[in-house]
N, C-alpha and C. Protein backbone atom coordinates (compact mmCIF):
# COMPACT_ATOMS: atom_id res chain seq x y z
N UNK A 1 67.23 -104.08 52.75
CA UNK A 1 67.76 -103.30 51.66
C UNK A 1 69.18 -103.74 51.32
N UNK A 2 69.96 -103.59 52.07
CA UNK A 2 71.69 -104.27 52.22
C UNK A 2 71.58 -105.67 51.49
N UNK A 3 70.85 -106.76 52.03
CA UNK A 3 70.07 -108.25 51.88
C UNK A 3 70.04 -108.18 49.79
N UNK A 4 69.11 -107.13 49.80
CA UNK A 4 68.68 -107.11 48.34
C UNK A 4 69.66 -106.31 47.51
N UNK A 5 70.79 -105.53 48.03
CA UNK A 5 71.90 -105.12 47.30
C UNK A 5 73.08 -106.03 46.79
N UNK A 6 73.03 -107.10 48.23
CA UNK A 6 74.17 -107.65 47.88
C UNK A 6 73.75 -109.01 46.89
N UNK A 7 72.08 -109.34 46.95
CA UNK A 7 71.95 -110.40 46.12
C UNK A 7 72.02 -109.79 44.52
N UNK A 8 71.87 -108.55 44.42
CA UNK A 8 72.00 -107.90 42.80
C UNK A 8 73.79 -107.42 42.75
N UNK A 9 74.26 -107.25 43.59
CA UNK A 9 75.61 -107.53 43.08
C UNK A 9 76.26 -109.00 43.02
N UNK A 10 75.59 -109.99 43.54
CA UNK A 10 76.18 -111.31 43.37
C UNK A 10 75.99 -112.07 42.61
N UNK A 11 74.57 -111.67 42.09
CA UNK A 11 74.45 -112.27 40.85
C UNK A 11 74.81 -111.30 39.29
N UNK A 12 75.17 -110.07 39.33
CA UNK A 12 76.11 -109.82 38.46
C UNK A 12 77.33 -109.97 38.36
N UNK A 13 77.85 -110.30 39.47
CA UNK A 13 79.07 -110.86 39.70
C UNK A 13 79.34 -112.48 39.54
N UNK A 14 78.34 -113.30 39.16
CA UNK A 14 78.06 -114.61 39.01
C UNK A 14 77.91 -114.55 37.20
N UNK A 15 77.15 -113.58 37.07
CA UNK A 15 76.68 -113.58 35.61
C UNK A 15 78.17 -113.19 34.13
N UNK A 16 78.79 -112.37 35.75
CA UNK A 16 80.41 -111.64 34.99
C UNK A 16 81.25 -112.78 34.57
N UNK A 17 81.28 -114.05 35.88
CA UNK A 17 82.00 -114.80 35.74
C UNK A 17 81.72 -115.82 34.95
N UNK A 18 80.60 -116.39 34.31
CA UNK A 18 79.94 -117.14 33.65
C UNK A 18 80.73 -116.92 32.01
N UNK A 19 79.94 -115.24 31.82
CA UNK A 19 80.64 -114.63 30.71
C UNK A 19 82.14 -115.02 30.44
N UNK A 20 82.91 -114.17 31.80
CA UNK A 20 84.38 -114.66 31.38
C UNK A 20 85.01 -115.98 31.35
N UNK A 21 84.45 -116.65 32.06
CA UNK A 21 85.19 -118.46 31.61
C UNK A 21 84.64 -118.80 30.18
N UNK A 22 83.35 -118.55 30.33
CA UNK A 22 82.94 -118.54 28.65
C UNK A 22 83.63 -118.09 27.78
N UNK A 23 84.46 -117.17 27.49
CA UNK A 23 85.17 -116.67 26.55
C UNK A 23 86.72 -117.06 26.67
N UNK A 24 86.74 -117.32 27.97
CA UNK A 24 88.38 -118.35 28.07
C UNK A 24 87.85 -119.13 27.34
N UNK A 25 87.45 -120.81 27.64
CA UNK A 25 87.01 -121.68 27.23
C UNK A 25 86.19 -121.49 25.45
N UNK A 26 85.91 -120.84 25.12
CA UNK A 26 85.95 -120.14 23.70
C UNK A 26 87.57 -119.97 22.65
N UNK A 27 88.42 -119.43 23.04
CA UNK A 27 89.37 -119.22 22.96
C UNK A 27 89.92 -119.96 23.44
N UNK A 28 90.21 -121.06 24.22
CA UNK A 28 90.95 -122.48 24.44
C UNK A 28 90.70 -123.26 23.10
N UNK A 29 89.45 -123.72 22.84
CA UNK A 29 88.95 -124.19 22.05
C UNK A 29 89.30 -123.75 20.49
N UNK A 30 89.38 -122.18 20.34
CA UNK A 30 89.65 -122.04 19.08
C UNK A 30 91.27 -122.35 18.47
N UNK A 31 92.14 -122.09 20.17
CA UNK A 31 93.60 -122.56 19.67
C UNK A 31 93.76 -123.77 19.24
N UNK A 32 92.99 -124.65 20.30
CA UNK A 32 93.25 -125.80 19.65
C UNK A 32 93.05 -126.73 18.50
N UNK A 33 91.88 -125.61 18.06
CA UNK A 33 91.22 -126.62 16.50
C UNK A 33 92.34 -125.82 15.62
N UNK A 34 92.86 -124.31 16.40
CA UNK A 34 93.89 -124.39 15.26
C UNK A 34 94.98 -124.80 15.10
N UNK A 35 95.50 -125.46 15.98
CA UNK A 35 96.50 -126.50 16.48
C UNK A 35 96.54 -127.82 15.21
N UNK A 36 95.29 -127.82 15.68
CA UNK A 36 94.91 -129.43 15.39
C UNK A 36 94.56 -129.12 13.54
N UNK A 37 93.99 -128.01 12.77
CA UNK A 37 94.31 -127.73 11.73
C UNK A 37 95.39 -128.05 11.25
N UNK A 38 96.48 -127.19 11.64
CA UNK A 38 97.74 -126.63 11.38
C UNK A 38 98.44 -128.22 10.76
N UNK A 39 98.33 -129.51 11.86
CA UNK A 39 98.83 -130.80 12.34
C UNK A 39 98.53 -131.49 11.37
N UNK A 40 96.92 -131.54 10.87
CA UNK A 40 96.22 -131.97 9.33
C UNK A 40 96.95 -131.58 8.34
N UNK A 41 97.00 -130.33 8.26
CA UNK A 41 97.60 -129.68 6.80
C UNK A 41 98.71 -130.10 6.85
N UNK A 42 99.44 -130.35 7.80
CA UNK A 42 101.02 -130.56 7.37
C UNK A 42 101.33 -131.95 7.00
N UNK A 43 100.50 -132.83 7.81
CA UNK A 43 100.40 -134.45 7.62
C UNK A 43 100.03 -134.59 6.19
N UNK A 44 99.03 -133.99 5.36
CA UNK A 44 98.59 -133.84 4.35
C UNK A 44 99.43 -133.63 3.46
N UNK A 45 100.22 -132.63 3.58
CA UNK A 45 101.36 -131.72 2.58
C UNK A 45 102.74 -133.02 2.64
N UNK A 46 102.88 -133.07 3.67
CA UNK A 46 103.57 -134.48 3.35
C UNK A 46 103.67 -135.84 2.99
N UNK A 47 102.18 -136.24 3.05
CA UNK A 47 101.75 -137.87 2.81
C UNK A 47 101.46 -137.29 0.71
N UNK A 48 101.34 -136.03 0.38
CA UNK A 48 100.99 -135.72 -0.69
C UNK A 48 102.20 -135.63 -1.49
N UNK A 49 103.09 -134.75 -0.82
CA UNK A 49 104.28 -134.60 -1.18
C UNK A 49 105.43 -135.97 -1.46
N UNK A 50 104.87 -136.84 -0.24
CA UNK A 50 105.82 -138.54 -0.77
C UNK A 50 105.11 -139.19 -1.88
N UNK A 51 103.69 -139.26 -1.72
CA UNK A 51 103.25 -139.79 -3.09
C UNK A 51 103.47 -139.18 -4.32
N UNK A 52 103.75 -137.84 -4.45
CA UNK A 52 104.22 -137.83 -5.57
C UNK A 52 105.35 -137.56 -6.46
N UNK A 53 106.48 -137.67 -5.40
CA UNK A 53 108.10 -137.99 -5.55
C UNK A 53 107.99 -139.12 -6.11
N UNK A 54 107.38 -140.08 -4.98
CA UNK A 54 107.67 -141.39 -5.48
C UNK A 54 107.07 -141.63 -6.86
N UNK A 55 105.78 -141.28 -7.61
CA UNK A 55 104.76 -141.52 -8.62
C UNK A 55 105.77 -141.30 -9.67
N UNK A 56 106.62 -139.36 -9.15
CA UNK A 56 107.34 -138.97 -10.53
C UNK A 56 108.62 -139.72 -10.73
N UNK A 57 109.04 -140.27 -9.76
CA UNK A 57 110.69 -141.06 -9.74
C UNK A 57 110.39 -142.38 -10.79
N UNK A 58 109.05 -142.47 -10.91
CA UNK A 58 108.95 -144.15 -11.58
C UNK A 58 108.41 -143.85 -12.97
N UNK A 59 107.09 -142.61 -12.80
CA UNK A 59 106.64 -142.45 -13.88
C UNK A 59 107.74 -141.79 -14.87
N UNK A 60 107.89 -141.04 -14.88
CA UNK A 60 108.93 -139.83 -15.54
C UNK A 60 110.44 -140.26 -15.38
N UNK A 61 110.78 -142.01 -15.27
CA UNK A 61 111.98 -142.06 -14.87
C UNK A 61 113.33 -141.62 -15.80
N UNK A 62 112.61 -141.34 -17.42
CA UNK A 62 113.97 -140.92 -18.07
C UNK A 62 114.04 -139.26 -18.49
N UNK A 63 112.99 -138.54 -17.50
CA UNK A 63 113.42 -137.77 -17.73
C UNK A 63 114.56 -136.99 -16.38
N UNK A 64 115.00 -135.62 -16.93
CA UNK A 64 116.41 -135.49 -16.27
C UNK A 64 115.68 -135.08 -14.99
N UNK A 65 116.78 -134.82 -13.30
CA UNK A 65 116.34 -134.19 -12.15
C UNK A 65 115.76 -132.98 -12.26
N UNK A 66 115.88 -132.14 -12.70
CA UNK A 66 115.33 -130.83 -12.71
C UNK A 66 114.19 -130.95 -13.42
N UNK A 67 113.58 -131.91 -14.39
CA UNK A 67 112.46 -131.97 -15.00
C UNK A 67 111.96 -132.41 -14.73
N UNK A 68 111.67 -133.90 -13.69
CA UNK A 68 111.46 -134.19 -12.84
C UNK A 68 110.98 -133.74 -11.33
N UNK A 69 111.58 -132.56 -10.75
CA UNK A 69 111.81 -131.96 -10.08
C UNK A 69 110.13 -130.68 -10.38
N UNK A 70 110.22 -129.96 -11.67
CA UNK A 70 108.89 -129.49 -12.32
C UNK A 70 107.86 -130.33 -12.60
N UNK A 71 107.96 -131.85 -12.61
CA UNK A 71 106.37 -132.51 -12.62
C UNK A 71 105.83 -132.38 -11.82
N UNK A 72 106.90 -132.69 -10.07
CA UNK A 72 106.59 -132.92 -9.10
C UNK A 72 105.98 -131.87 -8.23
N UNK A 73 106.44 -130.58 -8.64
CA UNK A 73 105.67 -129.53 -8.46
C UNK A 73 103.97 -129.20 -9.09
N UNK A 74 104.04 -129.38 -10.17
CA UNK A 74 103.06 -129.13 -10.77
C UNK A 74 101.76 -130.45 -10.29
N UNK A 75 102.09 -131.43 -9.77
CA UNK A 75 101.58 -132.31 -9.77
C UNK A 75 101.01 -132.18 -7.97
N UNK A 76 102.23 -131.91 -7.27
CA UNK A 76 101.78 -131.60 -5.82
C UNK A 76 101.11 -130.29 -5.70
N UNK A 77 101.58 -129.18 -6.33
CA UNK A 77 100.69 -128.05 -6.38
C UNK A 77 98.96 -128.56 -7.01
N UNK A 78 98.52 -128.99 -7.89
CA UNK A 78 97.61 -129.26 -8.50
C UNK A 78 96.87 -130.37 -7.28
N UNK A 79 97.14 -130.94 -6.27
CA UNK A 79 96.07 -132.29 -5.29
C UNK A 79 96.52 -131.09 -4.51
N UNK A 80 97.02 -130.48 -4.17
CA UNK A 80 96.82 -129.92 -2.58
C UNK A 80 95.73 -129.02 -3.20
N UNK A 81 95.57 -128.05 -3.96
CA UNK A 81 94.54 -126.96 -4.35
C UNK A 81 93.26 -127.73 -4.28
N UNK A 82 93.38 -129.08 -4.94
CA UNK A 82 91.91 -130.13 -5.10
C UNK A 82 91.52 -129.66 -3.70
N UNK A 83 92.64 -130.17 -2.40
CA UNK A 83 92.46 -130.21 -1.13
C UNK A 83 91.90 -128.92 -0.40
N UNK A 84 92.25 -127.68 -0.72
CA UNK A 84 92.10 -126.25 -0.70
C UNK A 84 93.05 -126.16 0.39
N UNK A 85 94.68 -127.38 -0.01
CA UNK A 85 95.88 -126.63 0.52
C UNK A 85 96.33 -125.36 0.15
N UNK A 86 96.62 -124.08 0.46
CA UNK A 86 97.91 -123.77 -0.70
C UNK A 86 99.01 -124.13 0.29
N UNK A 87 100.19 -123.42 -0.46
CA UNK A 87 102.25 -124.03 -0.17
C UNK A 87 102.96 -122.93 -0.62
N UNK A 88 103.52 -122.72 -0.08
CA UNK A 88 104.58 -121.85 -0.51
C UNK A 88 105.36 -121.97 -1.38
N UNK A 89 106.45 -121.46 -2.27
CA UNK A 89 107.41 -122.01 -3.00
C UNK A 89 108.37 -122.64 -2.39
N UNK A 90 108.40 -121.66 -1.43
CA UNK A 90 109.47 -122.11 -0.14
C UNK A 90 109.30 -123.25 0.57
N UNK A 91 108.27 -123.53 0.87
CA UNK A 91 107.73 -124.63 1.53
C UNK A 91 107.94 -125.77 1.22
N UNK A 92 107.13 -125.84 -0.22
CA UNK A 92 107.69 -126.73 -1.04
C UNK A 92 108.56 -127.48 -1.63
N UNK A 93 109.71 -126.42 -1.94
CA UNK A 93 110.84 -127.09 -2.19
C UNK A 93 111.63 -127.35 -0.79
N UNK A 94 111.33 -126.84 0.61
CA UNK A 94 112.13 -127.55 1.51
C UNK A 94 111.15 -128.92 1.54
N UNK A 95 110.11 -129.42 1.59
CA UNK A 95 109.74 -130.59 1.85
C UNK A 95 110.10 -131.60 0.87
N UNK A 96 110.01 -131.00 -0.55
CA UNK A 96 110.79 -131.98 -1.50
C UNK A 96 111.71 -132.31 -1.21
N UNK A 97 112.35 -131.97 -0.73
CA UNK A 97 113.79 -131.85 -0.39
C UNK A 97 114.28 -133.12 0.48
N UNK A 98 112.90 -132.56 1.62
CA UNK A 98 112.83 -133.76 3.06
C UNK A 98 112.94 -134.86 2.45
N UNK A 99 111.55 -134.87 1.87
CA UNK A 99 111.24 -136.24 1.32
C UNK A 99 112.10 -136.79 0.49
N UNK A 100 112.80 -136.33 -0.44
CA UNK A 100 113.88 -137.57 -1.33
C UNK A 100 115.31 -137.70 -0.30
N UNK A 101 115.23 -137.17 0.68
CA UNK A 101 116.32 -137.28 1.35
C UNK A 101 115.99 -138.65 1.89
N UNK A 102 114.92 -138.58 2.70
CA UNK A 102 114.28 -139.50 3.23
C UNK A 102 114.50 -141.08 2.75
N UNK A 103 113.95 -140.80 1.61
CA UNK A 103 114.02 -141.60 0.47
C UNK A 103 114.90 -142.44 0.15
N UNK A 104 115.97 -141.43 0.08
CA UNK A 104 117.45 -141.88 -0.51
C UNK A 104 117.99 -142.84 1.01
N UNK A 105 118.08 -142.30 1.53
CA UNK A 105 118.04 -143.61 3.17
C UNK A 105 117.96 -144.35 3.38
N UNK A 106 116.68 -144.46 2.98
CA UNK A 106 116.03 -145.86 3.01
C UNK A 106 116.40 -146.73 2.07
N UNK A 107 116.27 -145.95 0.71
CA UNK A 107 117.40 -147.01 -0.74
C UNK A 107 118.88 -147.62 -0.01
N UNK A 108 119.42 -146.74 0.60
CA UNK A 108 120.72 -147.10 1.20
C UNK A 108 120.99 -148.23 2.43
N UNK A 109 119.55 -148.04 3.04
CA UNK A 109 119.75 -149.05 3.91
C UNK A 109 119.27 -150.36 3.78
N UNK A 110 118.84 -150.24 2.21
CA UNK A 110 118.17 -151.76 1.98
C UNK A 110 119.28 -152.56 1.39
């Protein structure tokens, strides 16, 4: 009787632990794809964001910075949505920001 108690508590106690690493390992897994999301979208928002500084600096070259400045929005807002990015306003204009800084650097060091 003892024999057959302790094999039905050991295997609910086997079955408990199965469950709970399962749901660690569930939740490991979900941080990391959202990790690894997060890493995409931003690589994205920026390889999007230099192409089209650079597109508007050449295309649109006589018009003024601040108008310029509104293509480049409208133009990076419009491929990230294609992408089903969205951006913040905020966001946005700090990465514009990055990027012609960036930019300007590199003009300087050539």
């Amino acid at each position: 009787m003892l024999g057959e108690l302790w094999q039905l508590i050991s295997s609910d106690v086997f079955n408990l632990l199965i469950t709970i690493i399962s749901f660690v390992i569930i939740v490991f897994i979900k941080k990391i794809k959202n990790i690894y999301e997060a890493k995409i979208t931003d690589e994205t928002k920026r390889n999007v964001i230099k192409t089209v500084v650079k597109a508007v600096e050449q295309i649109y070259y006589d018009l003024s910075g601040s108008e310029k400045l509104q293509k480049a929005k409208e133009n990076i807002i419009n491929m990230l949505n294609e992408k089903g990015i969205t951006i913040s306003e905020l966001e946005l204009d700090m990465m514009i920001e990055e990027i012609c800084n960036s930019i300007k650097k590199v003009n300087v060091e050539k």
